[in-house]
Protein backbone atom coordinates (compact mmCIF):
# COMPACT_ATOMS: atom_id res chain seq x y z
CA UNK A 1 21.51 0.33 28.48
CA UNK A 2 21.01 -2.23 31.06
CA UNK A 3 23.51 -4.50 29.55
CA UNK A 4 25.92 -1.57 29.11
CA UNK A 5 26.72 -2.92 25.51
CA UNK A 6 26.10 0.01 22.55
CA UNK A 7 23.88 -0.67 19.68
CA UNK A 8 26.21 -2.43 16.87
CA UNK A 9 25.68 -0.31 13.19
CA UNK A 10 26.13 -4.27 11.66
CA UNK A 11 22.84 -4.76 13.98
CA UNK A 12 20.93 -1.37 12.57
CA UNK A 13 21.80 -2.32 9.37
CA UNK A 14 20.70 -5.75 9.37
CA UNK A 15 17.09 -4.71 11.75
CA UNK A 16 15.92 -2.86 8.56
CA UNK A 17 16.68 -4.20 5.77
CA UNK A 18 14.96 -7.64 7.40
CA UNK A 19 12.23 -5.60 9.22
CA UNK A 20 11.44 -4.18 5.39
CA UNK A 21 11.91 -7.50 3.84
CA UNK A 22 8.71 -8.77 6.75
CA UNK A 23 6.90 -5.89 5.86
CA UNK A 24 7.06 -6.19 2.49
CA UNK A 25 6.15 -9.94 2.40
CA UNK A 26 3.11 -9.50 4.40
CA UNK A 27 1.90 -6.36 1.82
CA UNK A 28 2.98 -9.23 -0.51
CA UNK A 29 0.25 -11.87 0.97
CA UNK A 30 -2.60 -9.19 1.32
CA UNK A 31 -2.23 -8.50 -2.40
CA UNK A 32 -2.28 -12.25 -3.56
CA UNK A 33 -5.32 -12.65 -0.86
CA UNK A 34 -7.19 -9.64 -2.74
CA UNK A 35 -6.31 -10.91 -6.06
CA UNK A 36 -8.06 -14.23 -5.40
CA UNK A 37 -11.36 -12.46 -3.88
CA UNK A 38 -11.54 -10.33 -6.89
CA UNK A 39 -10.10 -7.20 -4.99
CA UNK A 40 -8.20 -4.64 -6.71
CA UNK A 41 -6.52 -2.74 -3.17
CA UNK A 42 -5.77 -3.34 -0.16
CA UNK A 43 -8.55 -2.46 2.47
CA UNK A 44 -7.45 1.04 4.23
CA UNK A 45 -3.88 1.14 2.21
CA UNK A 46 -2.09 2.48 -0.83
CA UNK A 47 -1.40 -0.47 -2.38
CA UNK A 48 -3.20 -1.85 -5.75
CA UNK A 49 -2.81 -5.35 -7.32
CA UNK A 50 -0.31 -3.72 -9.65
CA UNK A 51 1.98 -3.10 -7.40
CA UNK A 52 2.34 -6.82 -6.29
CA UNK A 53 5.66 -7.33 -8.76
CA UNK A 54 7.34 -4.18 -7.34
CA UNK A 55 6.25 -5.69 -3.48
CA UNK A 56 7.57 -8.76 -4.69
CA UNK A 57 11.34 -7.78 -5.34
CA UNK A 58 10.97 -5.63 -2.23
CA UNK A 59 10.19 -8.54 -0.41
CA UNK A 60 13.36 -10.60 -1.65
CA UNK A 61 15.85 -7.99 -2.27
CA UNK A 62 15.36 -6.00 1.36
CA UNK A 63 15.84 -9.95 2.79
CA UNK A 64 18.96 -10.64 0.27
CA UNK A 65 20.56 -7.53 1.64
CA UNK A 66 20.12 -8.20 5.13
CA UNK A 67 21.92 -11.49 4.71
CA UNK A 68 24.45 -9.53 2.45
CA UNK A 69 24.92 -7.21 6.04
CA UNK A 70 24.79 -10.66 7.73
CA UNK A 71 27.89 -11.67 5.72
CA UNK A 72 29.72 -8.54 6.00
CA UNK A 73 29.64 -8.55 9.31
CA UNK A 74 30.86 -12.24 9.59
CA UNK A 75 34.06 -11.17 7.81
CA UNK A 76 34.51 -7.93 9.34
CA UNK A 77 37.67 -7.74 11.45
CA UNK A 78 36.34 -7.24 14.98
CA UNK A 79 34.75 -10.82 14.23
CA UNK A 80 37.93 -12.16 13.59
CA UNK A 81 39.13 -10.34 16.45
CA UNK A 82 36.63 -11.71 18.51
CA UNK A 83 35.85 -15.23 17.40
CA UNK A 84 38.64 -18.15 17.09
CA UNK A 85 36.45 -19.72 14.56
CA UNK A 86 33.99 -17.26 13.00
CA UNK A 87 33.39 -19.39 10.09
CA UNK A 88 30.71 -21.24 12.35
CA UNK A 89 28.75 -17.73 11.74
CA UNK A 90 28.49 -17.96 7.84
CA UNK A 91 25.91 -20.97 8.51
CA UNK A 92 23.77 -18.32 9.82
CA UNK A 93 23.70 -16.44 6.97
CA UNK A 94 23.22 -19.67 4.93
CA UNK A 95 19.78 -20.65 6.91
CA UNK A 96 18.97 -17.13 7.03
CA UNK A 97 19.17 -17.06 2.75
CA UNK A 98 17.06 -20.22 2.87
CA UNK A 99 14.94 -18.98 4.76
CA UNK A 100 13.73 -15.81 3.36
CA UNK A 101 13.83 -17.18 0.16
CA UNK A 102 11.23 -19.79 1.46
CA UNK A 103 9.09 -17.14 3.01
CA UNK A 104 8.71 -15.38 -0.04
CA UNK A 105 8.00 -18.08 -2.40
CA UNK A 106 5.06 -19.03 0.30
CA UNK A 107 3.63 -15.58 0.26
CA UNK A 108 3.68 -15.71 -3.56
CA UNK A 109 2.02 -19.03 -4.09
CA UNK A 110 -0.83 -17.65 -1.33
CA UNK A 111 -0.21 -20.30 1.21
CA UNK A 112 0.60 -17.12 4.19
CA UNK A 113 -2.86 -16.36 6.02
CA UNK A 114 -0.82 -14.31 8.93
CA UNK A 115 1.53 -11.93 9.26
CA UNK A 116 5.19 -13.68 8.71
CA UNK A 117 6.11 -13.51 11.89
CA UNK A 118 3.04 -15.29 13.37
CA UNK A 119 3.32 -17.58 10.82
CA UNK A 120 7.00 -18.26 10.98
CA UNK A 121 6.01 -19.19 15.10
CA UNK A 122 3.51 -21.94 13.36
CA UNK A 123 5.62 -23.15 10.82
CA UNK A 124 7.54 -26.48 11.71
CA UNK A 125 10.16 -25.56 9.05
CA UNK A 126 10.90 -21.77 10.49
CA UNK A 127 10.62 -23.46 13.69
CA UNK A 128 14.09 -25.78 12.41
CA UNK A 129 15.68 -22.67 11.26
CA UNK A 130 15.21 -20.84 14.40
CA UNK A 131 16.48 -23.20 16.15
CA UNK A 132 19.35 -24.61 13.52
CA UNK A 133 20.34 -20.36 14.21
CA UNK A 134 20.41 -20.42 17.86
CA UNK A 135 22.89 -23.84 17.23
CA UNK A 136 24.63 -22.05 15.17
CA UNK A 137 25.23 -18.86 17.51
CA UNK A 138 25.70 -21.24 20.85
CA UNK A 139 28.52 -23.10 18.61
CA UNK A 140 30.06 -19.74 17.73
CA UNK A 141 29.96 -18.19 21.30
CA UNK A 142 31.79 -21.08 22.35
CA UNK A 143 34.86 -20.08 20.39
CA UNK A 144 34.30 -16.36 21.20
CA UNK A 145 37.28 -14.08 23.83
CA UNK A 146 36.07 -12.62 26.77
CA UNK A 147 34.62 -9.36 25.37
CA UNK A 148 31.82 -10.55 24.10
CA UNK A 149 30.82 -12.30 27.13
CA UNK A 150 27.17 -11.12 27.20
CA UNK A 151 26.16 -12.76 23.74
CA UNK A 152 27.57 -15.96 25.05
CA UNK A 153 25.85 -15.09 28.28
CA UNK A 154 22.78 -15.08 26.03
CA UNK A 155 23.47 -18.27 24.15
CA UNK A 156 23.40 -19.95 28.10
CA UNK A 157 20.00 -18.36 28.51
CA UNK A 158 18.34 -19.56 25.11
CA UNK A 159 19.62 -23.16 25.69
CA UNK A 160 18.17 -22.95 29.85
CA UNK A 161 14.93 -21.65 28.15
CA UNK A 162 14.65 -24.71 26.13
CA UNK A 163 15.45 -27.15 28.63
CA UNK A 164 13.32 -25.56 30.91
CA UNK A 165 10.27 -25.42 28.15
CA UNK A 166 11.37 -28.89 27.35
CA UNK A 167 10.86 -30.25 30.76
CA UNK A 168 7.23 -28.50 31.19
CA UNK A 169 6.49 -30.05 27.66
CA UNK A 170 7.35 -33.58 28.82
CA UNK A 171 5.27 -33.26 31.78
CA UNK A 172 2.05 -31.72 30.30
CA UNK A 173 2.02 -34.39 28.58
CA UNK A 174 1.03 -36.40 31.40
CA UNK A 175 -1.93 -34.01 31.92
CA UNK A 176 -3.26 -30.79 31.14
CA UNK A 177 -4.78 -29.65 34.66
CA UNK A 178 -3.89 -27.03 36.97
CA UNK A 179 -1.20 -29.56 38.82
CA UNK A 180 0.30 -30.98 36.30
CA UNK A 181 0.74 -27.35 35.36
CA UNK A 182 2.46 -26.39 38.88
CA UNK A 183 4.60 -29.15 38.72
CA UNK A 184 5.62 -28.38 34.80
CA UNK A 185 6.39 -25.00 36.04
CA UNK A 186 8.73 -26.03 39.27
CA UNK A 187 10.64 -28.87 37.33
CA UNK A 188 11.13 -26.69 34.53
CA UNK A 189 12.46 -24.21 36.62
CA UNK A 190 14.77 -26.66 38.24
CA UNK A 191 16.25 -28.05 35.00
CA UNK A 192 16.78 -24.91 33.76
CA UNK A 193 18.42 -22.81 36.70
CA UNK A 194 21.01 -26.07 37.27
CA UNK A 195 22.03 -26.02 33.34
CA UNK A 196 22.26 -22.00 33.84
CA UNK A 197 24.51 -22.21 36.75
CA UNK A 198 26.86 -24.52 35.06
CA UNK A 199 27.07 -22.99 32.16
CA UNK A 200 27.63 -19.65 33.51
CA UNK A 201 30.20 -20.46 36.09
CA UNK A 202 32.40 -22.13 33.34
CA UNK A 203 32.25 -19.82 30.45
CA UNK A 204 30.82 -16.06 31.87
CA UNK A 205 32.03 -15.52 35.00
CA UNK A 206 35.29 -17.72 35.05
CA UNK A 207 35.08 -19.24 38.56
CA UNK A 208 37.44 -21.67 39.32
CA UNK A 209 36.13 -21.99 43.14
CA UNK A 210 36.32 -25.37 43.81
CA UNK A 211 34.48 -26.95 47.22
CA UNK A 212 31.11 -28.13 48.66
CA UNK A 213 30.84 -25.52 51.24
CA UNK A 214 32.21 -22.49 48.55
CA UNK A 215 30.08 -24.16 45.38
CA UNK A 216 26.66 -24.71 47.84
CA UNK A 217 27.06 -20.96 48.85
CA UNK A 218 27.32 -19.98 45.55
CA UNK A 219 24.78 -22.03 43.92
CA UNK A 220 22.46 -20.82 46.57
CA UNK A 221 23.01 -17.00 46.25
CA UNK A 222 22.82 -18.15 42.37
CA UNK A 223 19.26 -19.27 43.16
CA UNK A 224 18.14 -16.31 45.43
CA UNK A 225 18.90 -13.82 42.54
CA UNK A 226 17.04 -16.68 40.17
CA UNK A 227 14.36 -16.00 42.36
CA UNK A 228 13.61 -12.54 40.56
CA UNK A 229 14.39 -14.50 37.20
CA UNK A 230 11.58 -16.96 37.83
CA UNK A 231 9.01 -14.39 39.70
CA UNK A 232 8.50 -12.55 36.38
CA UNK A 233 8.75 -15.51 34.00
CA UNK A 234 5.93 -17.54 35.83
CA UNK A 235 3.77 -14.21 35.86
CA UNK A 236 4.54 -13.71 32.38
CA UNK A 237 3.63 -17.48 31.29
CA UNK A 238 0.69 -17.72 33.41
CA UNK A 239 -1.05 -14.83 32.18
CA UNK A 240 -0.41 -15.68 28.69
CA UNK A 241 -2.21 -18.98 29.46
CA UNK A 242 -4.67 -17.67 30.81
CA UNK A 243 -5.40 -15.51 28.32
CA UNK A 244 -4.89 -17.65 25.58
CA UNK A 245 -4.90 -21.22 26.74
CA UNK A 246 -2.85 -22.06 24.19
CA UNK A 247 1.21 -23.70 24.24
CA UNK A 248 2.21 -21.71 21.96
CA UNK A 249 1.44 -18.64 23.70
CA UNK A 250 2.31 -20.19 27.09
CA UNK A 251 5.84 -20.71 25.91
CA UNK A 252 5.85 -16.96 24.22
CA UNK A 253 5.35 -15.69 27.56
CA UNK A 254 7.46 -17.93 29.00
CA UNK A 255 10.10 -16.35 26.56
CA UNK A 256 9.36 -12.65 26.66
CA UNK A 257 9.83 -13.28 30.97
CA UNK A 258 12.64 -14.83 30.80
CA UNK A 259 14.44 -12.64 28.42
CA UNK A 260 13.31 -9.21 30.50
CA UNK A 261 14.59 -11.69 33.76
CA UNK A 262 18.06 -12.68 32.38
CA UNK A 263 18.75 -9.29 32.08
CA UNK A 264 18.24 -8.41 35.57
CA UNK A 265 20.04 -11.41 37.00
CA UNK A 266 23.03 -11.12 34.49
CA UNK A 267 23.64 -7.94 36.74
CA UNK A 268 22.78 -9.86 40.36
CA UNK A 269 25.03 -12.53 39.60
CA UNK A 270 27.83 -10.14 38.38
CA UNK A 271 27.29 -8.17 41.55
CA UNK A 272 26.59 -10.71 44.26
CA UNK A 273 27.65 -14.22 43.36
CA UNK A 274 30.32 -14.27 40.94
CA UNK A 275 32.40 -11.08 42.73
CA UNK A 276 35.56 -12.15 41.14
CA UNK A 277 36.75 -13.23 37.81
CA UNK A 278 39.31 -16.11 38.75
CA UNK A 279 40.71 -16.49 34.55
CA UNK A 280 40.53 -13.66 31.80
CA UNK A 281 39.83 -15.23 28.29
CA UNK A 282 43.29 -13.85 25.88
């Protein structure tokens, strides 16, 4: 893998129980949709209005077992081994309970006209919980040793990507024409790279450099490899507005280019700016 970190079993196990516990709730709003229009099965699938109650404890017993990985995981010895504080990761598990149980209980009462994921992107209240997670995660990565350095490294990028969307947000709202849009685009690019560069200096790479002339050079190389970073997030985000001239799927391609970017500049910093690790983390 790019990242050269293997695929966790914890992470396997958690992808399908949720992934079945999604699935599951949308087969779970098709059937209540069908049951209101008079319908007795699903158009082009196997499933018939009977089956709703079995769908049903799919839906919340694939989700209850995910969080049951969730918390397993949390108390699993390499977390201990790896986190100072890993009870900051059982509120995770406590906002993912909430809300799957949520999700459910909205799919059951017919008030889910979209597949769950679209729908949790709309809803304000998934929207809290998404970000109450990434909190949650940022807070634990804090605490975490040195071997983990790439989640952490993560954490950095999710809070840049929200500063940066931040900024554009603020500034849109001044206007909505093409300008306004270049300058959302540049500032939020600014905010974002400077929070980055902080971040990752401190707690990824360990640099203790201290000096104008050292921290310009670095900060500068730091922005030529951002370069790459920003090339394919502003091609992703544009064309998504185009496309769909809408925010939210501005900022989803804003997201999707910034995650494939990080990647590639996690590897450029590692290799160009940050060529030696002044502190290990015991």
């Amino acid at each position: 893998m790019a990242t050269d970190i293997t695929l966790s079993v914890w992470l396997v196990a958690f992808s399908v129980f949720f992934f079945l516990s999604l699935a599951a709730i949308k087969r779970q709003a098709e059937l209540i949709d069908n049951i209101r229009r008079g319908l007795l099965q699903a158009s082009g699938r196997g499933y018939h209005v009977d089956d709703l109650p079995i769908i049903s404890m799919i839906a919340m017993g694939a989700g209850y077992v995910s969080v049951l990985v969730m918390t397993l995981y949390v108390s699993s010895p390499s977390v201990v081994a790896l986190y100072t504080h890993p009870e900051t990761l059982w509120g995770v598990c406590a906002v993912l309970l909430y809300w799957i149980t949520r999700t459910v209980l909205v799919a059951h009462r017919g008030q889910m006209h979209d597949d769950p994921v679209v729908y949790a992107a709309k809803d304000r209240t998934s929207q809290i919980c998404l970000l109450l997670i990434l909190g949650l995660v940022l807070a634990g990565a804090l605490f975490m040793t040195g071997e983990i350095r790439l989640l952490r490294y993560v954490a950095f990028a999710v809070v840049a990507t929200l500063a940066n969307l931040a900024t554009q947000r603020v500034i849109l709202q001044l206007g909505q024409t093409g300008l306004y849009f270049a300058v959302a685009l540049g500032a939020g690019a600014i905010v974002g790279l400077a929070l980055k560069y902080l971040l990752d200096k401190r707690w990824i790479f360990y640099d203790t450099d201290t000096g104008l002339t050292t921290q310009s050079r670095k900060f500068a190389l730091y922005t030529a490899m951002g370069l790459v970073t920003t090339a394919i997030f502003w091609g992703t985000e544009t064309a998504f507005w185009l496309v769909w001239r809408t925010d939210m799927m501005r900022e989803l391609g804003a997201i999707l280019g910034l995650s494939v970017g990080y990647i590639v500049k996690y590897n450029l910093d590692r290799r160009f700016v940050f060529t030696t690790r002044q502190r290990v983390v015991s």
